[in-house]
PDB file of N, CA and C in Angstrom:
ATOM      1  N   UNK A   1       0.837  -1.166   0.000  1.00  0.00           N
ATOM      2  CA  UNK A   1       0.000   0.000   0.000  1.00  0.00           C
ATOM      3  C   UNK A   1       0.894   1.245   0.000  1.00  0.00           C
ATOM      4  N   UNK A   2       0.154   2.328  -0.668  1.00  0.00           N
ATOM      5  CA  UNK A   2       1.215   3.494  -0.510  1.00  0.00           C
ATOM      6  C   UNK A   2       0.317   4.693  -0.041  1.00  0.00           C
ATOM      7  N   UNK A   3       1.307   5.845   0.330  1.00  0.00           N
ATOM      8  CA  UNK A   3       0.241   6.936   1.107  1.00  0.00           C
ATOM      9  C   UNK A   3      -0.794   7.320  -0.250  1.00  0.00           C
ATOM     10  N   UNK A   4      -0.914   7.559  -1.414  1.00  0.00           N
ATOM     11  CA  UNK A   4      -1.693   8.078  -2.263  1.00  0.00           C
ATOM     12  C   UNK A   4      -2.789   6.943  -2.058  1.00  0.00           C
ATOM     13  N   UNK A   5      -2.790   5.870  -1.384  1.00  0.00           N
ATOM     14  CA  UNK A   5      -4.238   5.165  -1.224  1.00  0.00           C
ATOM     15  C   UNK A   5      -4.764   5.105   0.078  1.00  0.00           C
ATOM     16  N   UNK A   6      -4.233   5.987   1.039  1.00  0.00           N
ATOM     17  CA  UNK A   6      -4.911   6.505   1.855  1.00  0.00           C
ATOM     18  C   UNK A   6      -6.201   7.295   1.558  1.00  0.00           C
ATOM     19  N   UNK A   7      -5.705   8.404   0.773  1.00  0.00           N
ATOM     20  CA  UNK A   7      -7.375   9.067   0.563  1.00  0.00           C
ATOM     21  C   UNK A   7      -8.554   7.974   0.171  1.00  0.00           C
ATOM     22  N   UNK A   8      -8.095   7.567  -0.998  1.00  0.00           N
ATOM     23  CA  UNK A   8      -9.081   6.977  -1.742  1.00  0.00           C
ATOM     24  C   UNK A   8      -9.678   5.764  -1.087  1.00  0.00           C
ATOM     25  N   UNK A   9      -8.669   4.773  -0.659  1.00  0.00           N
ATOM     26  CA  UNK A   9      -9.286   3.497  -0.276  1.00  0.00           C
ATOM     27  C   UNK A   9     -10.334   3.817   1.055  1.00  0.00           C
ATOM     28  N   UNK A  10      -9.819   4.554   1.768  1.00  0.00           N
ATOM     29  CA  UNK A  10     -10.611   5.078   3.168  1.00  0.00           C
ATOM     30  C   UNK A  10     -10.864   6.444   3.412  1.00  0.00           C
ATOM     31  N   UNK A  11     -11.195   7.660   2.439  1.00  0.00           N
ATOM     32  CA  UNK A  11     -11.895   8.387   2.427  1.00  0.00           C
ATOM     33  C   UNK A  11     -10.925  10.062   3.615  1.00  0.00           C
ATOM     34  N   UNK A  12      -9.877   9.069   3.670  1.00  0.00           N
ATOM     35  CA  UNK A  12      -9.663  10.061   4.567  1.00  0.00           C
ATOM     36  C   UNK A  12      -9.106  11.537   3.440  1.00  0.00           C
ATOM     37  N   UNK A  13      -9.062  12.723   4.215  1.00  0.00           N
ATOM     38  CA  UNK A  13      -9.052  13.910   3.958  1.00  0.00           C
ATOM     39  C   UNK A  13      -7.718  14.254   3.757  1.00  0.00           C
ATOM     40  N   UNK A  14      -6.921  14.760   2.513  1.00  0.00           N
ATOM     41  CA  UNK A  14      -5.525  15.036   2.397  1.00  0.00           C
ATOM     42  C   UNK A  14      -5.531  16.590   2.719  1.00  0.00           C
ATOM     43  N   UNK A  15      -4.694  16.420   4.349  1.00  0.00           N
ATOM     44  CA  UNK A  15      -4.994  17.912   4.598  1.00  0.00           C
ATOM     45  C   UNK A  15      -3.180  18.664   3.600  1.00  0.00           C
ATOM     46  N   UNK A  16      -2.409  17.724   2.896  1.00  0.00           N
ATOM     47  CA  UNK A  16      -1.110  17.987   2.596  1.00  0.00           C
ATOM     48  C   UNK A  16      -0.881  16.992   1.937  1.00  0.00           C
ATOM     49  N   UNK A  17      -1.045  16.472   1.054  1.00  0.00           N
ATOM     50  CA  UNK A  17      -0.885  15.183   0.193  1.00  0.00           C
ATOM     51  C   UNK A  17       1.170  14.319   0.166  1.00  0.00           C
ATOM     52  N   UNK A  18       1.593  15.029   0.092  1.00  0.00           N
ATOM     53  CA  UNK A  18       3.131  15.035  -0.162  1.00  0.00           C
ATOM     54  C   UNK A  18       3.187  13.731  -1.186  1.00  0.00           C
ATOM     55  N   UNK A  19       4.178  13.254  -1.130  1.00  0.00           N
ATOM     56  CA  UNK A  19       4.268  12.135  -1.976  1.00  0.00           C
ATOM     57  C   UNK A  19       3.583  10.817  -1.925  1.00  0.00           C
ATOM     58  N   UNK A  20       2.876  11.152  -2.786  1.00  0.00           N
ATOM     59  CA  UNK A  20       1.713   9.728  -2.540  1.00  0.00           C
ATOM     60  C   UNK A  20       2.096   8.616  -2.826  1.00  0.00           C
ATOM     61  N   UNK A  21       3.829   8.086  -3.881  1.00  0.00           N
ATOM     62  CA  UNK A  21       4.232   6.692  -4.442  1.00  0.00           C
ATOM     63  C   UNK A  21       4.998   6.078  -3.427  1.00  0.00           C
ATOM     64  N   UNK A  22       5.049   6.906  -1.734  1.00  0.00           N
ATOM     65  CA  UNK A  22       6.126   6.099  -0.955  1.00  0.00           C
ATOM     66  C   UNK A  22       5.011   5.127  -0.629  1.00  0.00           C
ATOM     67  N   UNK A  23       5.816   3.974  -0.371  1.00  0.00           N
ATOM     68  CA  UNK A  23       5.133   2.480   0.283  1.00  0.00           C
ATOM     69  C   UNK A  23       4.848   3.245   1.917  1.00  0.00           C
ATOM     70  N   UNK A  24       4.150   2.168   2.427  1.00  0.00           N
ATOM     71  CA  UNK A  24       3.888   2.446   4.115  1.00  0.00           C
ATOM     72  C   UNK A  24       3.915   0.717   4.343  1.00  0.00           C
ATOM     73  N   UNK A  25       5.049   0.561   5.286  1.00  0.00           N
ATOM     74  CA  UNK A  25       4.984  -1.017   5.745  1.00  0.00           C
ATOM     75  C   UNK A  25       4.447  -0.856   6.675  1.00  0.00           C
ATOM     76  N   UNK A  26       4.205  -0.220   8.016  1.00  0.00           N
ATOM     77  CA  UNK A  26       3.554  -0.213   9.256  1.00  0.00           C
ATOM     78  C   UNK A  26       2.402   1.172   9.455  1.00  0.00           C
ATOM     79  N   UNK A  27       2.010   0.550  10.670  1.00  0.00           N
ATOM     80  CA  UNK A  27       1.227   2.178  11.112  1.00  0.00           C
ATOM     81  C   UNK A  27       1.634   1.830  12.601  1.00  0.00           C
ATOM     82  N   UNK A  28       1.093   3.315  13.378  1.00  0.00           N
ATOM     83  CA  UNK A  28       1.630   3.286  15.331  1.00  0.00           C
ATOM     84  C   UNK A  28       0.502   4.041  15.004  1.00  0.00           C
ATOM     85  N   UNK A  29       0.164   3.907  16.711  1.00  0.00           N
ATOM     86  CA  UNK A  29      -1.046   4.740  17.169  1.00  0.00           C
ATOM     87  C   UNK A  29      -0.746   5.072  18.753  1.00  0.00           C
ATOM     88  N   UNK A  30      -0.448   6.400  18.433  1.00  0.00           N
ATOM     89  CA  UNK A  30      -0.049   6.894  20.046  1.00  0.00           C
ATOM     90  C   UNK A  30      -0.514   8.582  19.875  1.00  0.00           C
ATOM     91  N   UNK A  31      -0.855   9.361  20.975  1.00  0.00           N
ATOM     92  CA  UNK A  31      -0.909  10.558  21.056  1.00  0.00           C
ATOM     93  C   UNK A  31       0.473  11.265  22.040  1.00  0.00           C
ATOM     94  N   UNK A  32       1.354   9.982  22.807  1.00  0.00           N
ATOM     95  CA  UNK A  32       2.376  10.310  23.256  1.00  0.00           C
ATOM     96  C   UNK A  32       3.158  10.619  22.649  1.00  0.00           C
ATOM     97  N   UNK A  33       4.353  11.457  21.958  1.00  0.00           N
ATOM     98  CA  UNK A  33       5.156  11.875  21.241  1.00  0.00           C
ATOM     99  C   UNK A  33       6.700  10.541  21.329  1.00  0.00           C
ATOM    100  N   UNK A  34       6.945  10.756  22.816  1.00  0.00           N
ATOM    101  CA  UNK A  34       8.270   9.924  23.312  1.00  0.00           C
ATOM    102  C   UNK A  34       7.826   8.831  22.676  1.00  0.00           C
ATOM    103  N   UNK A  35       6.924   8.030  23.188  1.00  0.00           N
ATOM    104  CA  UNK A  35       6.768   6.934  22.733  1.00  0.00           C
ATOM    105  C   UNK A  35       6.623   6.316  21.250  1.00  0.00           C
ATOM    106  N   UNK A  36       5.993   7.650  20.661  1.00  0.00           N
ATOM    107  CA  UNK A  36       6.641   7.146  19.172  1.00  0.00           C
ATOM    108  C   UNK A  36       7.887   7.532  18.971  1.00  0.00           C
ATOM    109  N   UNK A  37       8.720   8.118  19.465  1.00  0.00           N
ATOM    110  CA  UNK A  37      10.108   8.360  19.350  1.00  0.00           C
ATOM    111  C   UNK A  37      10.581   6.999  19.410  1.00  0.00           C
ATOM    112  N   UNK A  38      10.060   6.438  20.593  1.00  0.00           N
ATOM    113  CA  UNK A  38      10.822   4.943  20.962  1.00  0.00           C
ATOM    114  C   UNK A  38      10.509   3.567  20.199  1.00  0.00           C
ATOM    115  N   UNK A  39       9.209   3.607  19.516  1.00  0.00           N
ATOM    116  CA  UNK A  39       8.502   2.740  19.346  1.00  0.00           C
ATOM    117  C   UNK A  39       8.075   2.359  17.918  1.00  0.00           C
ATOM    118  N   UNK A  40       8.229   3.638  16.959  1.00  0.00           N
ATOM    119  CA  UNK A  40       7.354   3.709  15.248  1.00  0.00           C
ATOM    120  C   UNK A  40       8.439   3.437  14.931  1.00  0.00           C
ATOM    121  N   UNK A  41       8.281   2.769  13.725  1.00  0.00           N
ATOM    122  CA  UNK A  41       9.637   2.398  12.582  1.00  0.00           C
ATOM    123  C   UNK A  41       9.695   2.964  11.164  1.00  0.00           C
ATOM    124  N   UNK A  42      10.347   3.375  10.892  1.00  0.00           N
ATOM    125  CA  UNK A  42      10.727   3.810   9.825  1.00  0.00           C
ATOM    126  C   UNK A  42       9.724   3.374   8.767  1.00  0.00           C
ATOM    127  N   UNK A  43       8.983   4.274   7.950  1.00  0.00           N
ATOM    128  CA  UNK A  43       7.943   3.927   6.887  1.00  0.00           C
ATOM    129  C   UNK A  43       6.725   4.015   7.206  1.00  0.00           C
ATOM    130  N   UNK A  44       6.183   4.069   8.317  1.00  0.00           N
ATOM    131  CA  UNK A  44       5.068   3.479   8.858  1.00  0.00           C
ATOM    132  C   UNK A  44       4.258   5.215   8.898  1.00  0.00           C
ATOM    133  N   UNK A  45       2.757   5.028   9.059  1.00  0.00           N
ATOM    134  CA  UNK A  45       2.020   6.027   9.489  1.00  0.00           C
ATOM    135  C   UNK A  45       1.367   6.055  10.806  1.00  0.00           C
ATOM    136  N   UNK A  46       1.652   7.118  11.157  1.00  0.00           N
ATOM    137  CA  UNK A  46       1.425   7.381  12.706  1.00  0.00           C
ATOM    138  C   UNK A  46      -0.391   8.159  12.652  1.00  0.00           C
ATOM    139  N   UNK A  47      -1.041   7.484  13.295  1.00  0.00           N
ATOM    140  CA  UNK A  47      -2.288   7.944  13.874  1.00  0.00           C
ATOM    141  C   UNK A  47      -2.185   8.300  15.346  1.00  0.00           C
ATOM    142  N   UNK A  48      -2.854   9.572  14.835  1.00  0.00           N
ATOM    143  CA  UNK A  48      -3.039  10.227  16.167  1.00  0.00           C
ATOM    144  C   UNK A  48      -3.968  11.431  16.427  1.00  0.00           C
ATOM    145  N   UNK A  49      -4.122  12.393  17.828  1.00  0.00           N
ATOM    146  CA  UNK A  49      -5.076  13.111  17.516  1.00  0.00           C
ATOM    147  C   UNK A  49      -3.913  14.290  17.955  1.00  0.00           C
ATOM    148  N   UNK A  50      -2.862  14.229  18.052  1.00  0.00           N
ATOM    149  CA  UNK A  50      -2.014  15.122  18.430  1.00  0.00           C
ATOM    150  C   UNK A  50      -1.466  16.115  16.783  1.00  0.00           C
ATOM    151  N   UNK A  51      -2.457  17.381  16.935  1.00  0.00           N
ATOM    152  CA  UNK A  51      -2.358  17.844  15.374  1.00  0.00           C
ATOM    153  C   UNK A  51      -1.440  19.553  16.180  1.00  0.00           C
ATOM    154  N   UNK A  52      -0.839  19.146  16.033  1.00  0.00           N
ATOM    155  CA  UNK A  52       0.705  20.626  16.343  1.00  0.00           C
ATOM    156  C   UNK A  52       2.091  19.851  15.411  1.00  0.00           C
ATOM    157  N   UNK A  53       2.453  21.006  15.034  1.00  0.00           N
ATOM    158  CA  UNK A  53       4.454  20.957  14.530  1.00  0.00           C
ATOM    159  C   UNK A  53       4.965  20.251  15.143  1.00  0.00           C
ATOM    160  N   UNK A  54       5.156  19.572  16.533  1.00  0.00           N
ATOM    161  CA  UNK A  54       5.870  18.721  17.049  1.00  0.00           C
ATOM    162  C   UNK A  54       5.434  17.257  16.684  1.00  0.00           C
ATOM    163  N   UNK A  55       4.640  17.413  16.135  1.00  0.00           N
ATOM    164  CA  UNK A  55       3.958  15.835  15.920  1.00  0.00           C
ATOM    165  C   UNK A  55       5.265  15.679  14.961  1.00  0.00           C
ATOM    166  N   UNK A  56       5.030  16.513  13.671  1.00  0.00           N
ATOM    167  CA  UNK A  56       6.003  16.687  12.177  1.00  0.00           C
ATOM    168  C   UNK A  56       7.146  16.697  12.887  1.00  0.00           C
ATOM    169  N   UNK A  57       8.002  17.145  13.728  1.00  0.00           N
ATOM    170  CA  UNK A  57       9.355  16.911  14.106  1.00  0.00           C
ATOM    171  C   UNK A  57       9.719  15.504  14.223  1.00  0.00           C
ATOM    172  N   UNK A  58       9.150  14.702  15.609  1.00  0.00           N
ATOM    173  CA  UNK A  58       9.128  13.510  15.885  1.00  0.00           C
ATOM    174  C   UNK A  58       8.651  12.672  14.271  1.00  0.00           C
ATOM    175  N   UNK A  59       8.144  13.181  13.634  1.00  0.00           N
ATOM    176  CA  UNK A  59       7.693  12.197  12.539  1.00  0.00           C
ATOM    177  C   UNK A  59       9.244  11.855  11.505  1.00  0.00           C
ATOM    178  N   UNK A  60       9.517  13.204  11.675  1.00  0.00           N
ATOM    179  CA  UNK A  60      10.804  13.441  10.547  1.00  0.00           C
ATOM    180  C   UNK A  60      11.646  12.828  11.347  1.00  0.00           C
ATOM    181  N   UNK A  61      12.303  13.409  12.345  1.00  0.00           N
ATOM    182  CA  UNK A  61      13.017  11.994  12.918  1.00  0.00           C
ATOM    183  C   UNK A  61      13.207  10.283  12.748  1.00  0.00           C
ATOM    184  N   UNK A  62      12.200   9.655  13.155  1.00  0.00           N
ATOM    185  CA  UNK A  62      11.818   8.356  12.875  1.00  0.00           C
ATOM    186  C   UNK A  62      11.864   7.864  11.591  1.00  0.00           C
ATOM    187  N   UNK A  63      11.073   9.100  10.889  1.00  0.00           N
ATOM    188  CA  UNK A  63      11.253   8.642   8.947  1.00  0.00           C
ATOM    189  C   UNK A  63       9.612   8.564   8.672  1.00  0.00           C
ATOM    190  N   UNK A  64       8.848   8.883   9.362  1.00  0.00           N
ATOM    191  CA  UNK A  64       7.417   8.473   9.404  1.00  0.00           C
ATOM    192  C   UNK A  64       6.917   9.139   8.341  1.00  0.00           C
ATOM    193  N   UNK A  65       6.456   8.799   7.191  1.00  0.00           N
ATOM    194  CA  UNK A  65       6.161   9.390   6.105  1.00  0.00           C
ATOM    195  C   UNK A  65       4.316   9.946   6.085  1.00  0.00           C
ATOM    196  N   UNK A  66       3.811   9.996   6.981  1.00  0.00           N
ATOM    197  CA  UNK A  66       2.294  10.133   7.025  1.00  0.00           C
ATOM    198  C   UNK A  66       1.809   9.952   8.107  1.00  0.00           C
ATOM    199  N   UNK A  67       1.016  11.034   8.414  1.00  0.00           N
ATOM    200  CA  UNK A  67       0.213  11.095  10.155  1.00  0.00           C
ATOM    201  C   UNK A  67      -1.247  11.371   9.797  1.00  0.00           C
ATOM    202  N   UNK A  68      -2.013  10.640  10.008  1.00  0.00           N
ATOM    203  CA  UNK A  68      -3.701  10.684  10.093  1.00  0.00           C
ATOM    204  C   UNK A  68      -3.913  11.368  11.134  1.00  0.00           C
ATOM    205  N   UNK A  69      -3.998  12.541  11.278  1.00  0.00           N
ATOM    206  CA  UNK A  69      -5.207  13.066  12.410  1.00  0.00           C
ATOM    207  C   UNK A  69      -6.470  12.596  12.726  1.00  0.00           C
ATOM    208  N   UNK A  70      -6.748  12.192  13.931  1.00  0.00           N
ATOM    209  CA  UNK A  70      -8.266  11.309  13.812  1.00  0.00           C
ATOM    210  C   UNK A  70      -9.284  12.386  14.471  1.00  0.00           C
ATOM    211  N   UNK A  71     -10.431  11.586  14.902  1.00  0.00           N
ATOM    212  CA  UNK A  71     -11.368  12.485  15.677  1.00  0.00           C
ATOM    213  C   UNK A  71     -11.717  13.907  14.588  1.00  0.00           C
ATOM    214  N   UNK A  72     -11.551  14.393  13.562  1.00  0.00           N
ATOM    215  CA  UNK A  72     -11.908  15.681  12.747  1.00  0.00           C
ATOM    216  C   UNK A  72     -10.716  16.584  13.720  1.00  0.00           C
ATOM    217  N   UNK A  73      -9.948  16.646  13.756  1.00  0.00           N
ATOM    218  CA  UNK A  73      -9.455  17.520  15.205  1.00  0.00           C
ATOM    219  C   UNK A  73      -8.704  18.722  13.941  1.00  0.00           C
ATOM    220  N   UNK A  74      -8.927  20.169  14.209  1.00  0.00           N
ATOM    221  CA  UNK A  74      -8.646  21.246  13.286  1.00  0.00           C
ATOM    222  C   UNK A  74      -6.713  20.830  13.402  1.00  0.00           C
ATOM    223  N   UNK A  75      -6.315  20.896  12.001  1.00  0.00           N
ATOM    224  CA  UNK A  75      -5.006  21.027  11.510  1.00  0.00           C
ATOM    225  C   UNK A  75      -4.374  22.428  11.510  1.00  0.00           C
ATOM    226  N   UNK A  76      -3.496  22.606  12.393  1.00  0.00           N
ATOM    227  CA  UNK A  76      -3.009  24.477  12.267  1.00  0.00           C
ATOM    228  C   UNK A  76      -1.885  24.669  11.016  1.00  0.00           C
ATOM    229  N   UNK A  77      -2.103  26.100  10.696  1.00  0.00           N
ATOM    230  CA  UNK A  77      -1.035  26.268   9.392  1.00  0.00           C
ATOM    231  C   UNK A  77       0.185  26.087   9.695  1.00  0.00           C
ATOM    232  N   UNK A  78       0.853  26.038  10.920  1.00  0.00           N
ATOM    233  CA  UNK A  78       2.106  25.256  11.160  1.00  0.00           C
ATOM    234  C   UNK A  78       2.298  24.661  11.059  1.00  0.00           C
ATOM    235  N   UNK A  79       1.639  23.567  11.509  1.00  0.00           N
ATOM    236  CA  UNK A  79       1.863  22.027  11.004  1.00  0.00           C
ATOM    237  C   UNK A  79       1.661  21.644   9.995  1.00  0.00           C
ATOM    238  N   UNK A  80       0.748  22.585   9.031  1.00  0.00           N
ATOM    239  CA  UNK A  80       0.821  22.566   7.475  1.00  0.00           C
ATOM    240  C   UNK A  80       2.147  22.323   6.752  1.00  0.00           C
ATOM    241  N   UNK A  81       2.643  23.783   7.516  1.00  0.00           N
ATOM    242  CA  UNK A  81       3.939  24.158   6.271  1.00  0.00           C
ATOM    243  C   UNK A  81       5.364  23.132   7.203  1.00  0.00           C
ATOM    244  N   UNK A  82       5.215  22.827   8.114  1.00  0.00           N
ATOM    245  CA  UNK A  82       6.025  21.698   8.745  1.00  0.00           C
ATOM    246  C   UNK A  82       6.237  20.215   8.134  1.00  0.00           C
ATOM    247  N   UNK A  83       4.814  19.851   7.642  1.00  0.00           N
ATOM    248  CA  UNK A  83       4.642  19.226   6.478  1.00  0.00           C
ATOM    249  C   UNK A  83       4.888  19.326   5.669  1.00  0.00           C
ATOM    250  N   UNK A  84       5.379  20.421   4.998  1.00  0.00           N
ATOM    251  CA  UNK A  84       5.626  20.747   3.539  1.00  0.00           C
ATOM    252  C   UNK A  84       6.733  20.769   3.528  1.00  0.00           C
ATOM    253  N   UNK A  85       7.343  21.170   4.744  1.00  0.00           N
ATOM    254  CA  UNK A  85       8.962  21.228   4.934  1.00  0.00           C
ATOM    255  C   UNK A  85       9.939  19.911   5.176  1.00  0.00           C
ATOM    256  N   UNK A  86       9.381  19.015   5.647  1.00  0.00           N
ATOM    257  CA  UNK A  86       9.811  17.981   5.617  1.00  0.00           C
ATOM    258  C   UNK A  86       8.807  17.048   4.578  1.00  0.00           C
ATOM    259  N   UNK A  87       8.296  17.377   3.804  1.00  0.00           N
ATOM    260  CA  UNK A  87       7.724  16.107   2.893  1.00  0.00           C
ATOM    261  C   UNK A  87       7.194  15.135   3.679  1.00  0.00           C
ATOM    262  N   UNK A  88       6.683  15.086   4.641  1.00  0.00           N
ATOM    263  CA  UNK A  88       5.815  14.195   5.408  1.00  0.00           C
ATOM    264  C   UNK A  88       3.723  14.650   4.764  1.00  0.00           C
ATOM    265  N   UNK A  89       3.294  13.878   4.394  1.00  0.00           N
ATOM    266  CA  UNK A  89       1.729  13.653   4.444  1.00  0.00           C
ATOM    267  C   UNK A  89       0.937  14.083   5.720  1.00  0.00           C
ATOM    268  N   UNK A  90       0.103  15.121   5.781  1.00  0.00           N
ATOM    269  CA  UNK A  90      -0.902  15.054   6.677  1.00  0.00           C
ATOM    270  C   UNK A  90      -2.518  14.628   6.132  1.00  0.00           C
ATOM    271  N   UNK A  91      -2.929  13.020   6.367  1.00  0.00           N
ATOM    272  CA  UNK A  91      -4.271  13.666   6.401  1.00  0.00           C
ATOM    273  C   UNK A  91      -5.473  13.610   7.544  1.00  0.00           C
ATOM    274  N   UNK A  92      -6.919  13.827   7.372  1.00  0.00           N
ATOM    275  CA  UNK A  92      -7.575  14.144   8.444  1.00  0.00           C
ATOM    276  C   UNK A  92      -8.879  13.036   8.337  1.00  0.00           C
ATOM    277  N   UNK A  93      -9.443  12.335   9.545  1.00  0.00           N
ATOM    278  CA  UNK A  93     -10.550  11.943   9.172  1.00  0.00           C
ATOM    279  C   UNK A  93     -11.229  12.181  10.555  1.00  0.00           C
ATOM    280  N   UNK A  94     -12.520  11.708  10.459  1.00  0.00           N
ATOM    281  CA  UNK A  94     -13.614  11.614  11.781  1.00  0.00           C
ATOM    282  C   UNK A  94     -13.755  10.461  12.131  1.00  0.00           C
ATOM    283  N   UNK A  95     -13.111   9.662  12.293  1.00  0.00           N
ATOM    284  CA  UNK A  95     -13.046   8.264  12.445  1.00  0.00           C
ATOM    285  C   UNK A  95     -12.245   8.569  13.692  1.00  0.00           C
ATOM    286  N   UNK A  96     -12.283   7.882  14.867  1.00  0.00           N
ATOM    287  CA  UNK A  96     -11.222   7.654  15.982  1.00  0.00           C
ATOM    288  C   UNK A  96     -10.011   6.772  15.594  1.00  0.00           C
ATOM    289  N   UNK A  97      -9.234   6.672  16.473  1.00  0.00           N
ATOM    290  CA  UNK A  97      -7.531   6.217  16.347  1.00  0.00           C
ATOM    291  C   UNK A  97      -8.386   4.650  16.120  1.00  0.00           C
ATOM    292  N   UNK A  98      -8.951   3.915  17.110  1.00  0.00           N
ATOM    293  CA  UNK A  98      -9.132   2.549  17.181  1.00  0.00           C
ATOM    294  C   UNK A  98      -9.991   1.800  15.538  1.00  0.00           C
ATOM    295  N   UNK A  99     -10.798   2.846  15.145  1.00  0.00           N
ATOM    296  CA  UNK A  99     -11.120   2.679  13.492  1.00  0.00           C
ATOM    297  C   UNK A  99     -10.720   2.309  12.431  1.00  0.00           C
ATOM    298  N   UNK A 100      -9.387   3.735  12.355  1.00  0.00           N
ATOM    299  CA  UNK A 100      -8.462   3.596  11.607  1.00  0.00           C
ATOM    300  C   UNK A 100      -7.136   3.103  12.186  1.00  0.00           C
ATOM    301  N   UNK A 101      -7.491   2.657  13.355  1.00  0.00           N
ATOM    302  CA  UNK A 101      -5.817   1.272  13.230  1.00  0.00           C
ATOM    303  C   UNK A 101      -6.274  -0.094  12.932  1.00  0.00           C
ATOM    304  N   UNK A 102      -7.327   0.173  13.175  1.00  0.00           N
ATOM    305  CA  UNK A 102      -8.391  -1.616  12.481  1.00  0.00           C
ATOM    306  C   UNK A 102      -8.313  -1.482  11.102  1.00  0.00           C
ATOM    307  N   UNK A 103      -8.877  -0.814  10.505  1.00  0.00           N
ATOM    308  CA  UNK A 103      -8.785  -0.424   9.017  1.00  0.00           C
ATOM    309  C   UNK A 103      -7.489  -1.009   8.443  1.00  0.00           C
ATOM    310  N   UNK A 104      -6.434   0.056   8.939  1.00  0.00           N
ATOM    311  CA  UNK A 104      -4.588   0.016   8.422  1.00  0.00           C
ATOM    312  C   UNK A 104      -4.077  -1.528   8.908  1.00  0.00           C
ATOM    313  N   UNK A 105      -4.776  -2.011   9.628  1.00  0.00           N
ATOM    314  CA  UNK A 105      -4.337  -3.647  10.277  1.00  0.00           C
ATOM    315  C   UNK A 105      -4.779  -4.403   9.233  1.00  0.00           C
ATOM    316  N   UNK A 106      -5.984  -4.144   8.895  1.00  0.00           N
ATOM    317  CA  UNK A 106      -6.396  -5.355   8.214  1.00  0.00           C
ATOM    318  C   UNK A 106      -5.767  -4.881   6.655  1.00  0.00           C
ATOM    319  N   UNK A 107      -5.452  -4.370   5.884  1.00  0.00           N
ATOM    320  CA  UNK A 107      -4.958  -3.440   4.701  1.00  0.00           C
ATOM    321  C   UNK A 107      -3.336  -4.430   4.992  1.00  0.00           C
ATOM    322  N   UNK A 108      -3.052  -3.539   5.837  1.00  0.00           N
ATOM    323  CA  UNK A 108      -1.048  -4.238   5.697  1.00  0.00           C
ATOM    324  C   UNK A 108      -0.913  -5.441   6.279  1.00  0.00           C
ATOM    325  N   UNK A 109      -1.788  -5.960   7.283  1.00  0.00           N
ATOM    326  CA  UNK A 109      -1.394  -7.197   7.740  1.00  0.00           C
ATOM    327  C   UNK A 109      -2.241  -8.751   6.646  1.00  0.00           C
ATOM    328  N   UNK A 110      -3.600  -7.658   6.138  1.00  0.00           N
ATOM    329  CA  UNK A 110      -4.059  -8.670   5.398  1.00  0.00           C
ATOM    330  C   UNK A 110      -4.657 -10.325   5.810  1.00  0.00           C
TER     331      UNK A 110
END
């Protein structure tokens, strides 16, 4: 699967599309920051409801190429252009974290 079938396959909202042909081998689901520091692997998309610039720091770090904001939770223009600055994907849905990590489970684990 790659981030450009995020929108489509599950409707979610490209609040920043970035490169839609990278693969995604995993997803994490945390609103703790550290813990995805310690815990997400490289490739994977991070769900969460934590929508600020520090999310995009910790993302770029790790290598995390795409963060779902869940819950509808408003995206600020910082974390827009934080996104844009590191080529990381933001998108948005109304679905909770536990939804869309069921969803992304059954998709990559198959």
């Amino acid at each position: 699967m790659k981030i450009s079938n995020l929108s489509g396959m599950f409707g979610f909202e490209a609040v920043f599309p970035a490169e839609g042909t990278t693969p995604i081998v995993d997803a994490y689901t945390s609103d703790l920051l550290s813990d995805v520091m310690a815990k997400a692997v490289e490739g994977s998309v991070l769900i969460t409801i934590q929508a600020h610039k520090n999310t995009i720091a910790v993302a770029s770090l790790i290598g995390i190429r795409a963060i779902i904001i869940c819950n509808a939770r408003p995206v600020p223009d910082d974390m827009v252009q934080a996104a844009r600055d590191e080529a990381i994907a933001i998108f948005r849905t109304t679905m909770t974290q536990f939804e869309v990590s069921g969803l992304l489970y059954r998709e990559l684990r198959g």
